[in-house]
N, C-alpha and C. Protein backbone atom coordinates (compact mmCIF):
# COMPACT_ATOMS: atom_id res chain seq x y z
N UNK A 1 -8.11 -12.11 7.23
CA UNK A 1 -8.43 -11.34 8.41
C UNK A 1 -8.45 -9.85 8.04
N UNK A 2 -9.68 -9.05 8.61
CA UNK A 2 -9.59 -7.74 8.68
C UNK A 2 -8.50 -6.72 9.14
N UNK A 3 -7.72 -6.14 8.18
CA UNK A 3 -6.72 -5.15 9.00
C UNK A 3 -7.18 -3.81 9.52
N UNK A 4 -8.20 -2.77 7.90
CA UNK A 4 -9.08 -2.28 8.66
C UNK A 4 -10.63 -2.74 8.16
N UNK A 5 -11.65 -2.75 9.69
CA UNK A 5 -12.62 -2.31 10.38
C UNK A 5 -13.20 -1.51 9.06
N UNK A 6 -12.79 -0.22 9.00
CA UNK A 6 -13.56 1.14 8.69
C UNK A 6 -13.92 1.01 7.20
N UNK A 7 -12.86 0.17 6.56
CA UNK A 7 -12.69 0.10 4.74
C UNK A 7 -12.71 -1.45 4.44
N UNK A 8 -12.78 -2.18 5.54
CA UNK A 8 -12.80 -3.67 5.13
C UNK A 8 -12.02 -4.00 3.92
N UNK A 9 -10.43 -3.38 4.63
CA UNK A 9 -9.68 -4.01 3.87
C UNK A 9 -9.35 -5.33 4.75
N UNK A 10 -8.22 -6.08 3.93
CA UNK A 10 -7.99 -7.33 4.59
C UNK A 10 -6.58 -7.39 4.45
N UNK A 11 -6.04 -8.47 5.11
CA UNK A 11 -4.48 -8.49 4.96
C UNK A 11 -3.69 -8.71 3.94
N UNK A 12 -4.93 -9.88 3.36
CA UNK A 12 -4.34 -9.87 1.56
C UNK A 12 -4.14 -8.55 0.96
N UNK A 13 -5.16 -8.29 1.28
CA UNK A 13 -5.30 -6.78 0.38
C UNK A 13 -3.91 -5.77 0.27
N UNK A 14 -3.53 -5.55 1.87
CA UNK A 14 -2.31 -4.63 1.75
C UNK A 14 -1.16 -5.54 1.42
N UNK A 15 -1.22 -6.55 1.75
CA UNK A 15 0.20 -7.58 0.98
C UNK A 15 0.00 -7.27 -0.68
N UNK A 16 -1.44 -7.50 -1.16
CA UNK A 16 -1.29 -6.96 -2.37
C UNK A 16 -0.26 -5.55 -2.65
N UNK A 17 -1.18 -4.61 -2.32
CA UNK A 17 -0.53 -3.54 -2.44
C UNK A 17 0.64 -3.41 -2.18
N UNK A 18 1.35 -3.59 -1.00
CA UNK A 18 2.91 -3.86 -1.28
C UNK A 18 3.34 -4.33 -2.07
N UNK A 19 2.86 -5.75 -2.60
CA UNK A 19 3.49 -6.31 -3.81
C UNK A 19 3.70 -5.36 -4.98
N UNK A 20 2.59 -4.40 -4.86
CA UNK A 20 3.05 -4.08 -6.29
C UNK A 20 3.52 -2.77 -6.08
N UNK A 21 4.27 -2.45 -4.83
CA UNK A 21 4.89 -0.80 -4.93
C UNK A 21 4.88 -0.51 -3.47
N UNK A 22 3.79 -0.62 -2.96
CA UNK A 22 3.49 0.40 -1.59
C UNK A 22 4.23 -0.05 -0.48
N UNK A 23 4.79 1.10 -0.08
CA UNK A 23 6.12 0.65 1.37
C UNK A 23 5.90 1.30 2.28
N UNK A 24 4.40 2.19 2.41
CA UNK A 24 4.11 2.76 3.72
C UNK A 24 3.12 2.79 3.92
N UNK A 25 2.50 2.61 5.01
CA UNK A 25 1.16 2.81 5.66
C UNK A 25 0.34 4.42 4.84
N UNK A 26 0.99 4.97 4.36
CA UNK A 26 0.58 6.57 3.50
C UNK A 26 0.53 6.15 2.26
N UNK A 27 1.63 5.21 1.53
CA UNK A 27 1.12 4.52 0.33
C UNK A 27 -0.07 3.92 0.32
N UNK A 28 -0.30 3.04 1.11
CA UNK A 28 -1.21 1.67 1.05
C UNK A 28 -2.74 2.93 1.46
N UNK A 29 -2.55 3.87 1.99
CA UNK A 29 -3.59 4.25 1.98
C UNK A 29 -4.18 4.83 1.15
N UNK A 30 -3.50 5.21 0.06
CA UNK A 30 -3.52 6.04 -0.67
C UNK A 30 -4.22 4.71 -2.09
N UNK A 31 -3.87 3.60 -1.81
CA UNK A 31 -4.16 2.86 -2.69
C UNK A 31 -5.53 1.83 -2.22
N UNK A 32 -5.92 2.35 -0.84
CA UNK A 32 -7.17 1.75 -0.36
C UNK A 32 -8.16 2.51 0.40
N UNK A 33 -7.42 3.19 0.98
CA UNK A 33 -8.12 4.08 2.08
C UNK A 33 -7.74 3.25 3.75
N UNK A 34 -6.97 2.55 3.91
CA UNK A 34 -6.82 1.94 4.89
C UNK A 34 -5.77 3.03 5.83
N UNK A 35 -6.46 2.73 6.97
CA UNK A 35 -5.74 3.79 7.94
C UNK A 35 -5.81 5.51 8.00
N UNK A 36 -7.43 5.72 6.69
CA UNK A 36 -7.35 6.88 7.12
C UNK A 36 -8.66 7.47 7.57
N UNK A 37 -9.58 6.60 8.32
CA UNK A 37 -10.30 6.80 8.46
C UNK A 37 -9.85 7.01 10.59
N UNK A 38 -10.22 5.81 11.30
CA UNK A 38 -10.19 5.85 12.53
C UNK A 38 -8.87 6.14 13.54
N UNK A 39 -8.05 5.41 11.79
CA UNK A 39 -6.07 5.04 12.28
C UNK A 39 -6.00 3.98 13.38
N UNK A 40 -6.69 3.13 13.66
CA UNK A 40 -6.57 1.99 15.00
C UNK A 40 -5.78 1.04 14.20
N UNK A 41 -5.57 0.77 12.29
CA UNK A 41 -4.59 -0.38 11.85
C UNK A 41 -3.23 0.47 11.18
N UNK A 42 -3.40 1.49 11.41
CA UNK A 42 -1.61 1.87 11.03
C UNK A 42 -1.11 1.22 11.64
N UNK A 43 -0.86 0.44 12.82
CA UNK A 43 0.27 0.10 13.36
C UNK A 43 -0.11 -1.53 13.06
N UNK A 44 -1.03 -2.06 12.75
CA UNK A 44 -1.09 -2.98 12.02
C UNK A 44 -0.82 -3.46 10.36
N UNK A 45 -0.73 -2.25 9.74
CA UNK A 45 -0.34 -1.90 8.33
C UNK A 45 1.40 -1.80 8.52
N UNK A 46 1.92 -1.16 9.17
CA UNK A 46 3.12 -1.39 9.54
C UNK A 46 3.80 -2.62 9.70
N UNK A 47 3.03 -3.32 10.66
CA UNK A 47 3.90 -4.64 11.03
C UNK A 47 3.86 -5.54 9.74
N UNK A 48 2.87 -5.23 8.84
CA UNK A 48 2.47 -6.02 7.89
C UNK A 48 3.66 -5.66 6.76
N UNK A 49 3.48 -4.54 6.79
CA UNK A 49 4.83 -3.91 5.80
C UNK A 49 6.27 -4.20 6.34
N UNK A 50 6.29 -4.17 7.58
CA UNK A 50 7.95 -4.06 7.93
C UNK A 50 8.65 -3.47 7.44
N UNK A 51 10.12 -4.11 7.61
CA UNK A 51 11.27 -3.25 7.35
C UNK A 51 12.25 -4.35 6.09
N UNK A 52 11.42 -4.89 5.19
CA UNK A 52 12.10 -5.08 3.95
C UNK A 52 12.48 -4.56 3.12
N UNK A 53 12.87 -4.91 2.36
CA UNK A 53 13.35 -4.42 0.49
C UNK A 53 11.97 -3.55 0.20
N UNK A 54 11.94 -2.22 -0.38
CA UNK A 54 11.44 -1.84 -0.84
C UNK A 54 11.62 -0.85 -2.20
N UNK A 55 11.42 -1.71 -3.37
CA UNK A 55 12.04 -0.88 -4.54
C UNK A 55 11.85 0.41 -5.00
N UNK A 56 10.67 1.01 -4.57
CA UNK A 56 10.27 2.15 -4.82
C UNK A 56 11.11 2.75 -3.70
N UNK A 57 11.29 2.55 -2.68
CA UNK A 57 12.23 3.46 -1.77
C UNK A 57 13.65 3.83 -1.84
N UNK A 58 13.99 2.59 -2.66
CA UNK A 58 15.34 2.33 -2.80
C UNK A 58 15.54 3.27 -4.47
N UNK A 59 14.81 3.40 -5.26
CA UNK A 59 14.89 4.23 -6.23
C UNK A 59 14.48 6.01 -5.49
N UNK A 60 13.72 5.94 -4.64
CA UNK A 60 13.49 7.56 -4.40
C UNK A 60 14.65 7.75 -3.79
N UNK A 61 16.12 7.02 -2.73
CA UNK A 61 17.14 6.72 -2.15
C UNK A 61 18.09 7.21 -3.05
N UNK A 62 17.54 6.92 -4.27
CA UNK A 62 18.72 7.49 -5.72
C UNK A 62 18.32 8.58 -6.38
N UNK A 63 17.34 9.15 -5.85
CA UNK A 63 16.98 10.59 -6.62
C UNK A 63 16.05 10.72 -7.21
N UNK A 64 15.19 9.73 -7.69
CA UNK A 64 14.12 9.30 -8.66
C UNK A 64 13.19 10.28 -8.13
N UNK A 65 12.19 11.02 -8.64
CA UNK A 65 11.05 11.71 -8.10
C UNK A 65 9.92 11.12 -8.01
N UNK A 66 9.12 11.25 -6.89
CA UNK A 66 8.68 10.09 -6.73
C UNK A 66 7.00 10.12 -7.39
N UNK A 67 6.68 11.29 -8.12
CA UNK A 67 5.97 11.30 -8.93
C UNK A 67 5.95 10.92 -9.93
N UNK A 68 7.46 10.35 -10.56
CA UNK A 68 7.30 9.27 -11.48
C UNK A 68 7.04 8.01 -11.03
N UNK A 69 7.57 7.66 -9.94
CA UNK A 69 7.58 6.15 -9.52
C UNK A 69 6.15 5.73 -9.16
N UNK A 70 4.97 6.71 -8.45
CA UNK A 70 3.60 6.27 -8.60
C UNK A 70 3.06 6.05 -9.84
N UNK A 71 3.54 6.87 -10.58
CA UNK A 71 2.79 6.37 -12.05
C UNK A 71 3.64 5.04 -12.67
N UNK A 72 4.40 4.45 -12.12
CA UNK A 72 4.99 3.23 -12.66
C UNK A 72 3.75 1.74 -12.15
N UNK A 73 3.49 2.00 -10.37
CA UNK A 73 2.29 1.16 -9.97
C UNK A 73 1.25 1.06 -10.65
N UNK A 74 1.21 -0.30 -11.12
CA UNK A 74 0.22 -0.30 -11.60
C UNK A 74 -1.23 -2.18 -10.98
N UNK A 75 -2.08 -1.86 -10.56
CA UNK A 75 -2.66 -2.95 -9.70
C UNK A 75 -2.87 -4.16 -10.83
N UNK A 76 -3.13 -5.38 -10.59
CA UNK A 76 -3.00 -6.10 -11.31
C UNK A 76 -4.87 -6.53 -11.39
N UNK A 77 -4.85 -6.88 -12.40
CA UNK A 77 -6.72 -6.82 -12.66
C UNK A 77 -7.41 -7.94 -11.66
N UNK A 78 -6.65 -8.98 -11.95
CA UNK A 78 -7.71 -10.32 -11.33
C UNK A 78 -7.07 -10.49 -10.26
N UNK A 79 -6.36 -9.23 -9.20
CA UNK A 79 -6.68 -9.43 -7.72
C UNK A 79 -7.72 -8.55 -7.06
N UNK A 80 -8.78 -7.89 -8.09
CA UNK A 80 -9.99 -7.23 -7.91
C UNK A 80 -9.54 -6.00 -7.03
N UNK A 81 -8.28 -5.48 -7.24
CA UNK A 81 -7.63 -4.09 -6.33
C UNK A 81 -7.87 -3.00 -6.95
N UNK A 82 -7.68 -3.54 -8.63
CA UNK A 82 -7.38 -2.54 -9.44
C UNK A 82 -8.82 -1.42 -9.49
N UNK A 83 -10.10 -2.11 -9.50
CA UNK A 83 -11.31 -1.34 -8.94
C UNK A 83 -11.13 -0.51 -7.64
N UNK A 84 -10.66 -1.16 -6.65
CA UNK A 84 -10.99 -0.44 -4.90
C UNK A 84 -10.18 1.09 -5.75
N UNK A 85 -9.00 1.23 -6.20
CA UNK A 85 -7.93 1.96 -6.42
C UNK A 85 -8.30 2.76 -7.23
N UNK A 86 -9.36 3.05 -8.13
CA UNK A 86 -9.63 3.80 -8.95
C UNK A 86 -10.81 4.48 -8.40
């Protein structure tokens, strides 16, 4: 299912992206473009994300800067993300 409309992302898509790092609707956009076009699925990118474990948060929680921790994400090839993201 479409989360956004504007970038035809899909729900896989941002579950991807969480999987591999992203814990906010400002991450995930940043890794798709989702939510920054119209903003009608931030609050659908949200519910999708919730309020779990998030390791990258929990390391910026300890001081980590978090300009290292983006360069740690890295997309995985054969879920075809690693293209949208570049």
């Amino acid at each position: 299912m479409y989360v956004c409309s504007c970038f035809g992302i899909t729900e896989k898509q941002v579950r991807a992206h969480a999987e591999t790092g992203a814990c906010t609707p400002r991450q995930i956009a940043g890794a798709c473009k989702a939510g920054t076009d119209c903003g009608s699925c931030v609050r659908r990118i949200q519910a999708i994300l919730g309020r779990g474990a998030c390791p990258r948060r929990e390391l910026l929680d300890q001081g980590e800067p978090a300009a290292a921790l983006a360069a740690d994400v890295v997309l995985p090839a054969d879920t075809g993300l690693a293209a949208e993201a570049a």
